[in-house]
PDB file of N, CA and C in Angstrom:
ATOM      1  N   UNK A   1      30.079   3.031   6.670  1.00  0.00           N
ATOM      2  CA  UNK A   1      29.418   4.314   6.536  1.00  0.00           C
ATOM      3  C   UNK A   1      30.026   5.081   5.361  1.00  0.00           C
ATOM      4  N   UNK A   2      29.141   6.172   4.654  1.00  0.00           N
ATOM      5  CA  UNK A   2      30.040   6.144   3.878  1.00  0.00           C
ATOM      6  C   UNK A   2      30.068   8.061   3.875  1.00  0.00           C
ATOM      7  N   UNK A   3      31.309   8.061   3.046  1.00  0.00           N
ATOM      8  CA  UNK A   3      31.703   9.713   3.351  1.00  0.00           C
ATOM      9  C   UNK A   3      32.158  10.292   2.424  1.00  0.00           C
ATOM     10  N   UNK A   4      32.037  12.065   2.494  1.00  0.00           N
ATOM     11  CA  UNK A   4      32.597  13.083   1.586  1.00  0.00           C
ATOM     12  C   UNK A   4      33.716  11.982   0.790  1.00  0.00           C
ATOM     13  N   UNK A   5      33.481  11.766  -0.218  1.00  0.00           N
ATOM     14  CA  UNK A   5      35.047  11.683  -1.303  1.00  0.00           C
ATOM     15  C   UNK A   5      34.734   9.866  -1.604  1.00  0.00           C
ATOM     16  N   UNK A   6      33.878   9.482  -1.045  1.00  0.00           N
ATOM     17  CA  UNK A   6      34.262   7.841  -1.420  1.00  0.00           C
ATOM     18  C   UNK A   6      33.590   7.734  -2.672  1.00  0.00           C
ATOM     19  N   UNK A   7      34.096   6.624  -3.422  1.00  0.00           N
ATOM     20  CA  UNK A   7      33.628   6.165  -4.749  1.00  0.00           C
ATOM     21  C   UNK A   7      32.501   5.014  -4.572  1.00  0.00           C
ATOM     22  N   UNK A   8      31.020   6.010  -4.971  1.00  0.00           N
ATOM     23  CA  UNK A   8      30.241   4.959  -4.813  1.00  0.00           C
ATOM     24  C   UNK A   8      29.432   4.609  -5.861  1.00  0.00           C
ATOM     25  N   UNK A   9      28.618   3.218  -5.799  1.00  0.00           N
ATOM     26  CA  UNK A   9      27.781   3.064  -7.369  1.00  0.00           C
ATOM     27  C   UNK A   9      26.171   2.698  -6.720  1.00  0.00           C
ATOM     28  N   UNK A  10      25.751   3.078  -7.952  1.00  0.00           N
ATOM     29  CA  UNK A  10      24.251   3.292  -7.882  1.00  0.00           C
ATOM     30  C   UNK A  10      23.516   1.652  -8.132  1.00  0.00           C
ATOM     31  N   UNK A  11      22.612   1.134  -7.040  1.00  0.00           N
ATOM     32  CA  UNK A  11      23.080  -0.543  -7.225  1.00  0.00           C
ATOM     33  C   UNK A  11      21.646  -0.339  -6.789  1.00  0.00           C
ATOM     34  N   UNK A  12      20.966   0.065  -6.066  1.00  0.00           N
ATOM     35  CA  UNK A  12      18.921  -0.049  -5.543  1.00  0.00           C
ATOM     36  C   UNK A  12      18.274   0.641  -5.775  1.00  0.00           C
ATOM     37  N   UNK A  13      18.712   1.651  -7.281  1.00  0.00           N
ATOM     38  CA  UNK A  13      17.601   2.510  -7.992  1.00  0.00           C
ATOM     39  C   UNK A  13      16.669   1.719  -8.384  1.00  0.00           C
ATOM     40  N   UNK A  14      15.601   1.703  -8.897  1.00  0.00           N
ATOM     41  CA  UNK A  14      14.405   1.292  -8.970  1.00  0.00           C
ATOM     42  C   UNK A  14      14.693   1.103 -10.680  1.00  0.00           C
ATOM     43  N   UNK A  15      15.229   1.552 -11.375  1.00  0.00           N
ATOM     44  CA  UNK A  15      15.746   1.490 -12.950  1.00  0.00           C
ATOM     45  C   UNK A  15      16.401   1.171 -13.209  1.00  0.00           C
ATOM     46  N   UNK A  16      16.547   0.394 -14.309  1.00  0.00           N
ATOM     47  CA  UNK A  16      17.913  -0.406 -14.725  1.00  0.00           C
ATOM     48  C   UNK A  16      17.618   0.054 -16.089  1.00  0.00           C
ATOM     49  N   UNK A  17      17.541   1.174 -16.300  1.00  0.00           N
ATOM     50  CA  UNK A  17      18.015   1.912 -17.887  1.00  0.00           C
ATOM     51  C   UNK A  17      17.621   3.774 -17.583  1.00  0.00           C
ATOM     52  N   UNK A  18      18.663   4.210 -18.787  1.00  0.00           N
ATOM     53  CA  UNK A  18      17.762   5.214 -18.405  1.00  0.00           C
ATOM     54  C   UNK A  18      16.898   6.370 -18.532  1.00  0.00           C
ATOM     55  N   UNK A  19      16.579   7.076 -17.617  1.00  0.00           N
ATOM     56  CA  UNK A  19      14.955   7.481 -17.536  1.00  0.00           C
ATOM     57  C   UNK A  19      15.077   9.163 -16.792  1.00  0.00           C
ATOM     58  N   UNK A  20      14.289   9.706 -16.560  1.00  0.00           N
ATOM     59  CA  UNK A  20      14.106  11.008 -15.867  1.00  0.00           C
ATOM     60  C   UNK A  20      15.362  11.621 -15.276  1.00  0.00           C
ATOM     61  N   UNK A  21      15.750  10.669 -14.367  1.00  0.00           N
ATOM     62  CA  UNK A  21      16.241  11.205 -13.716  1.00  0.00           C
ATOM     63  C   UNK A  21      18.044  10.715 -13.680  1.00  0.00           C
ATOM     64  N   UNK A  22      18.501  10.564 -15.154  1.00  0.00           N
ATOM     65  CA  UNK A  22      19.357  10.529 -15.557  1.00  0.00           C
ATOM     66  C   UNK A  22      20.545   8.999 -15.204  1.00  0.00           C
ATOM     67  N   UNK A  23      20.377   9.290 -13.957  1.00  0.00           N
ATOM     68  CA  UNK A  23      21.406   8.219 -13.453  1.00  0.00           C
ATOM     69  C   UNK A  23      20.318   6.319 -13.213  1.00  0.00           C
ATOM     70  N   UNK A  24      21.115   5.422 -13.533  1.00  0.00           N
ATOM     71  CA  UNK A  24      20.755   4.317 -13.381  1.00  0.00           C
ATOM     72  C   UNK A  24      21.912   3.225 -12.751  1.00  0.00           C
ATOM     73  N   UNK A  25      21.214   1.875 -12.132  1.00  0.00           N
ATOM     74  CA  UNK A  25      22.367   1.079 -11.799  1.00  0.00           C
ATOM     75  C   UNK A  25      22.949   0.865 -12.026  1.00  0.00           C
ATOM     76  N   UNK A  26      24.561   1.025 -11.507  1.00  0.00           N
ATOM     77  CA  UNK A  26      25.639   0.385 -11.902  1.00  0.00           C
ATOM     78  C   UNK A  26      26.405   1.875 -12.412  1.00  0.00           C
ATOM     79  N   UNK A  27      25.504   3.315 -12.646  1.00  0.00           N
ATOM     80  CA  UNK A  27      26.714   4.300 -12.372  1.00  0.00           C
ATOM     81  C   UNK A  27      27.301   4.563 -11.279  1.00  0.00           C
ATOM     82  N   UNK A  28      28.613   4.885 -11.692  1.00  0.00           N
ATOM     83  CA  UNK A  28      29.722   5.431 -10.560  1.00  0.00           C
ATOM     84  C   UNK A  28      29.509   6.994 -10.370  1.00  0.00           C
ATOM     85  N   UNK A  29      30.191   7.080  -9.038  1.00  0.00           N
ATOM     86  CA  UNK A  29      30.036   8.532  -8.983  1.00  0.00           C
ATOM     87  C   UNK A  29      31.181   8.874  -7.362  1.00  0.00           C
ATOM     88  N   UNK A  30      31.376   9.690  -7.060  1.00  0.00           N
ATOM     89  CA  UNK A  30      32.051  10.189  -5.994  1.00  0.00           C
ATOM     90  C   UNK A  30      31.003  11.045  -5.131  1.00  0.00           C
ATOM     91  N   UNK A  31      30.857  10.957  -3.757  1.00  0.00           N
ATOM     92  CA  UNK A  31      29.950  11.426  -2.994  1.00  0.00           C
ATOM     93  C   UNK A  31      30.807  13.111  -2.903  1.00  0.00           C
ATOM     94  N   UNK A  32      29.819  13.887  -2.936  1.00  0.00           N
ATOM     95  CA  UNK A  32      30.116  15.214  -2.282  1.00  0.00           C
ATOM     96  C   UNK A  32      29.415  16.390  -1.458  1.00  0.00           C
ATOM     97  N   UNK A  33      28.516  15.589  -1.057  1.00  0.00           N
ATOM     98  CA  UNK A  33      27.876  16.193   0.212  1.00  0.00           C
ATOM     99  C   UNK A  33      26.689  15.289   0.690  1.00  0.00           C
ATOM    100  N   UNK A  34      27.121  14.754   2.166  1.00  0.00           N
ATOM    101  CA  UNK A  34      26.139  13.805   2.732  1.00  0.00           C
ATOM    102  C   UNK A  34      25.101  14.747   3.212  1.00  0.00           C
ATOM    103  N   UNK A  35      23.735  14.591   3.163  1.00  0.00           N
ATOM    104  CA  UNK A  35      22.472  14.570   3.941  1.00  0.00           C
ATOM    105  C   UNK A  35      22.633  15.180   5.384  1.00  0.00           C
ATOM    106  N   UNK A  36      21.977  16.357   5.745  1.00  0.00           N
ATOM    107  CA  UNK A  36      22.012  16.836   6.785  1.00  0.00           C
ATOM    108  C   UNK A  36      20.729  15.851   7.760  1.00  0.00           C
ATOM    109  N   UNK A  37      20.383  16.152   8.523  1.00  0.00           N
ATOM    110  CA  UNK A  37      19.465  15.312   9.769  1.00  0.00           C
ATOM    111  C   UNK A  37      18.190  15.640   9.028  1.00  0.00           C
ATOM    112  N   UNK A  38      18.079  17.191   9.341  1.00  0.00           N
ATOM    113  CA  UNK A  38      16.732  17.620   8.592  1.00  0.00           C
ATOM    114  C   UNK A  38      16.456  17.592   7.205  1.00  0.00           C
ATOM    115  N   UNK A  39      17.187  16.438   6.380  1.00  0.00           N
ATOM    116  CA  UNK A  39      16.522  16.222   5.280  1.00  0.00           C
ATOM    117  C   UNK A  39      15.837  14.970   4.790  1.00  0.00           C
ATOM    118  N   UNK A  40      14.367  14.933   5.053  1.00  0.00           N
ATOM    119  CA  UNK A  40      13.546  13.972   4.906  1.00  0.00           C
ATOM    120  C   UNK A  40      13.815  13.120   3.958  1.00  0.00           C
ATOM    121  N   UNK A  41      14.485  13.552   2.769  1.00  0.00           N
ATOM    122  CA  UNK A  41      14.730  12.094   1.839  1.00  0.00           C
ATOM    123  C   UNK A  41      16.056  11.426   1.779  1.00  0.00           C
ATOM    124  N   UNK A  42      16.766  11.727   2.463  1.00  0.00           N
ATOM    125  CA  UNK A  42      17.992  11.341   2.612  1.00  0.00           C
ATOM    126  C   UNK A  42      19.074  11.405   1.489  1.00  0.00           C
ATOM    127  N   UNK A  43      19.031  12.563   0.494  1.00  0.00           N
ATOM    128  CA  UNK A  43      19.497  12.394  -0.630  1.00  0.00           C
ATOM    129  C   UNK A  43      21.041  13.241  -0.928  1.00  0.00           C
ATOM    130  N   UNK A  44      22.011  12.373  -1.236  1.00  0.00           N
ATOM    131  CA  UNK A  44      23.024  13.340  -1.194  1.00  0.00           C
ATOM    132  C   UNK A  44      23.577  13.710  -2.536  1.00  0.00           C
ATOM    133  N   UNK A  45      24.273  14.598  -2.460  1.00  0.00           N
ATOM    134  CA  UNK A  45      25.104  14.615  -3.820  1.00  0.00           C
ATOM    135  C   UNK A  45      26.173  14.401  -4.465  1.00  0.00           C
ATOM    136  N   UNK A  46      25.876  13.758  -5.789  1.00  0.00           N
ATOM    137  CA  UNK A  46      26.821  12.623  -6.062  1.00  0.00           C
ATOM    138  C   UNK A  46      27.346  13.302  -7.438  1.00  0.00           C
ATOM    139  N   UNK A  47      28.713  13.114  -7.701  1.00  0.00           N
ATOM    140  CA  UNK A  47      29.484  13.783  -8.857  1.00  0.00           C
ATOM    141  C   UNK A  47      29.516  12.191  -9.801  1.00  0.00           C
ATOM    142  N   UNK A  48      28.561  11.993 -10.741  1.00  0.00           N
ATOM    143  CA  UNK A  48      28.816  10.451 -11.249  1.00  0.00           C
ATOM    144  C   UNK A  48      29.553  11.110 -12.486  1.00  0.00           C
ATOM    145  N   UNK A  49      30.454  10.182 -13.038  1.00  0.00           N
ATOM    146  CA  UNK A  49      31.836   9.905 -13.389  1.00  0.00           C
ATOM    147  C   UNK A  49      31.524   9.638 -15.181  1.00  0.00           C
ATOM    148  N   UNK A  50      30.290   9.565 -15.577  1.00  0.00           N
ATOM    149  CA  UNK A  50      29.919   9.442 -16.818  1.00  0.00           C
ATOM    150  C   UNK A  50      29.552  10.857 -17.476  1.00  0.00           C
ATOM    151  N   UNK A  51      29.316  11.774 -16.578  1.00  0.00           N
ATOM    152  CA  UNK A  51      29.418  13.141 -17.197  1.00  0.00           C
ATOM    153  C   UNK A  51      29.947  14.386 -16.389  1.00  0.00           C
ATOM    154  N   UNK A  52      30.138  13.948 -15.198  1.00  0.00           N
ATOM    155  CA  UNK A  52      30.967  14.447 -14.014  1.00  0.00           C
ATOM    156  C   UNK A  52      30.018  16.316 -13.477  1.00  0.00           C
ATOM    157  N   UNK A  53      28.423  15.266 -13.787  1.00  0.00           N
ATOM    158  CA  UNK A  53      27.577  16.417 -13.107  1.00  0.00           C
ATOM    159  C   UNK A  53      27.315  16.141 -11.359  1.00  0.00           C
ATOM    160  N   UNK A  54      26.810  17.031 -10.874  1.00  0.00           N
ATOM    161  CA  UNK A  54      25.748  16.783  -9.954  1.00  0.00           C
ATOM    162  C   UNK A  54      24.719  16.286  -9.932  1.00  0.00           C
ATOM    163  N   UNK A  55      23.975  15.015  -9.475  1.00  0.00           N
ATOM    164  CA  UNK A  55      22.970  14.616  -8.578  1.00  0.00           C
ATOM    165  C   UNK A  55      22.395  14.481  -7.293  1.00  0.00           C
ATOM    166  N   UNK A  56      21.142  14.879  -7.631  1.00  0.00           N
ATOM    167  CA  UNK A  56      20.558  14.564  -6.141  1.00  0.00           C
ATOM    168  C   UNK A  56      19.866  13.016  -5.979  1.00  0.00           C
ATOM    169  N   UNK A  57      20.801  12.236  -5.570  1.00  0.00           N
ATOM    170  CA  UNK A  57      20.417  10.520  -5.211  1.00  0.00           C
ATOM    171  C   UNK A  57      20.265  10.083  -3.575  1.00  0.00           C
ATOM    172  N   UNK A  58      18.799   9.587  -3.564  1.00  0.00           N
ATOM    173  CA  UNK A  58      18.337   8.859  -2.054  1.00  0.00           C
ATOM    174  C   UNK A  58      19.592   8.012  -1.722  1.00  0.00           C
ATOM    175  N   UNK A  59      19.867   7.919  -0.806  1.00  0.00           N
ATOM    176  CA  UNK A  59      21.422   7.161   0.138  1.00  0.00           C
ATOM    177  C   UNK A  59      20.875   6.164   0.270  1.00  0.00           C
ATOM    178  N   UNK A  60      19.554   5.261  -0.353  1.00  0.00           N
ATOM    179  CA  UNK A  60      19.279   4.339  -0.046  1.00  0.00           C
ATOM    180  C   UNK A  60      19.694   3.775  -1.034  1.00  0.00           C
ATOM    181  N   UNK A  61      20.114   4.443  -2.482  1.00  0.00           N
ATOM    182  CA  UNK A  61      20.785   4.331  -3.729  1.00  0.00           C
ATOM    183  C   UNK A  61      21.863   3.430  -4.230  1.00  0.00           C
ATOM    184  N   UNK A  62      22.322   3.999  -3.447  1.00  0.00           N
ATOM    185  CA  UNK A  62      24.217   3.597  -3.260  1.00  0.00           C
ATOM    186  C   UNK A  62      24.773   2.714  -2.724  1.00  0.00           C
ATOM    187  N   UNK A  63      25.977   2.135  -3.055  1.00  0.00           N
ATOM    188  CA  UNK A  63      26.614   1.562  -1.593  1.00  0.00           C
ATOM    189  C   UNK A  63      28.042   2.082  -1.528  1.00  0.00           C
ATOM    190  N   UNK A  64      28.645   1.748  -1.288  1.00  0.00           N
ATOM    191  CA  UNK A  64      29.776   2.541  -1.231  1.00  0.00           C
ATOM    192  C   UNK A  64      31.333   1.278  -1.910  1.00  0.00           C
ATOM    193  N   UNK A  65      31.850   1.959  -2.573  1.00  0.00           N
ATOM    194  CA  UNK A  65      33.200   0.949  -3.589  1.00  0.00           C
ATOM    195  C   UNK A  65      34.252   0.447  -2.462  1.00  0.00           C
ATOM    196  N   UNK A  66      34.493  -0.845  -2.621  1.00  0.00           N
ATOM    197  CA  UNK A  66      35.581  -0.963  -1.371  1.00  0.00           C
ATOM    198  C   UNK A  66      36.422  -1.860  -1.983  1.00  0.00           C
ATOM    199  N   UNK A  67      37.653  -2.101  -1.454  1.00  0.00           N
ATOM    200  CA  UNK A  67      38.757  -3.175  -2.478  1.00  0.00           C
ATOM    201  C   UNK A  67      38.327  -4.663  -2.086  1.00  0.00           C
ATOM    202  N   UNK A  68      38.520  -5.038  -2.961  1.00  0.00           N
ATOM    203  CA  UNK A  68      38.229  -6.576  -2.589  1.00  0.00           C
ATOM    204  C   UNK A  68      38.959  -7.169  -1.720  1.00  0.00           C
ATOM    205  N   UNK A  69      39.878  -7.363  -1.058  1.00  0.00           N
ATOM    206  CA  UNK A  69      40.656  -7.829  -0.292  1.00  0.00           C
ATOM    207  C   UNK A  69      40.395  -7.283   1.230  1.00  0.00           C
TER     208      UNK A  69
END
């Protein structure tokens, strides 16, 4: 599951360059606020690490960074 502060990357956007909506696969970013119940798109906000803005990215987006071991 993943939570406030984890390092996650953008891996089932629909783009692999980029386009509108700034962020594409394979950016990093740090989560900083998960999705309340009542929000129909499931989108949280993500501090990505290439310009260290805010996004609003679907959690279907992401996965979350874990050590290899």
């Amino acid at each position: 599951m993943i939570e406030v502060g984890d390092l996650v990357v953008i891996h089932d956007a629909p783009f692999n360059e980029r386009n509108l909506f700034v962020y594409q696969n394979g950016d990093l970013g740090i989560l900083k606020m998960k999705p309340n119940h009542s929000n129909l798109y499931k989108a949280c906000v993500v501090i990505l690490l290439k310009d260290f803005n805010d996004y609003h990215i679907p959690i279907s987006y992401m996965k979350k960074m874990e050590a290899p071991c």
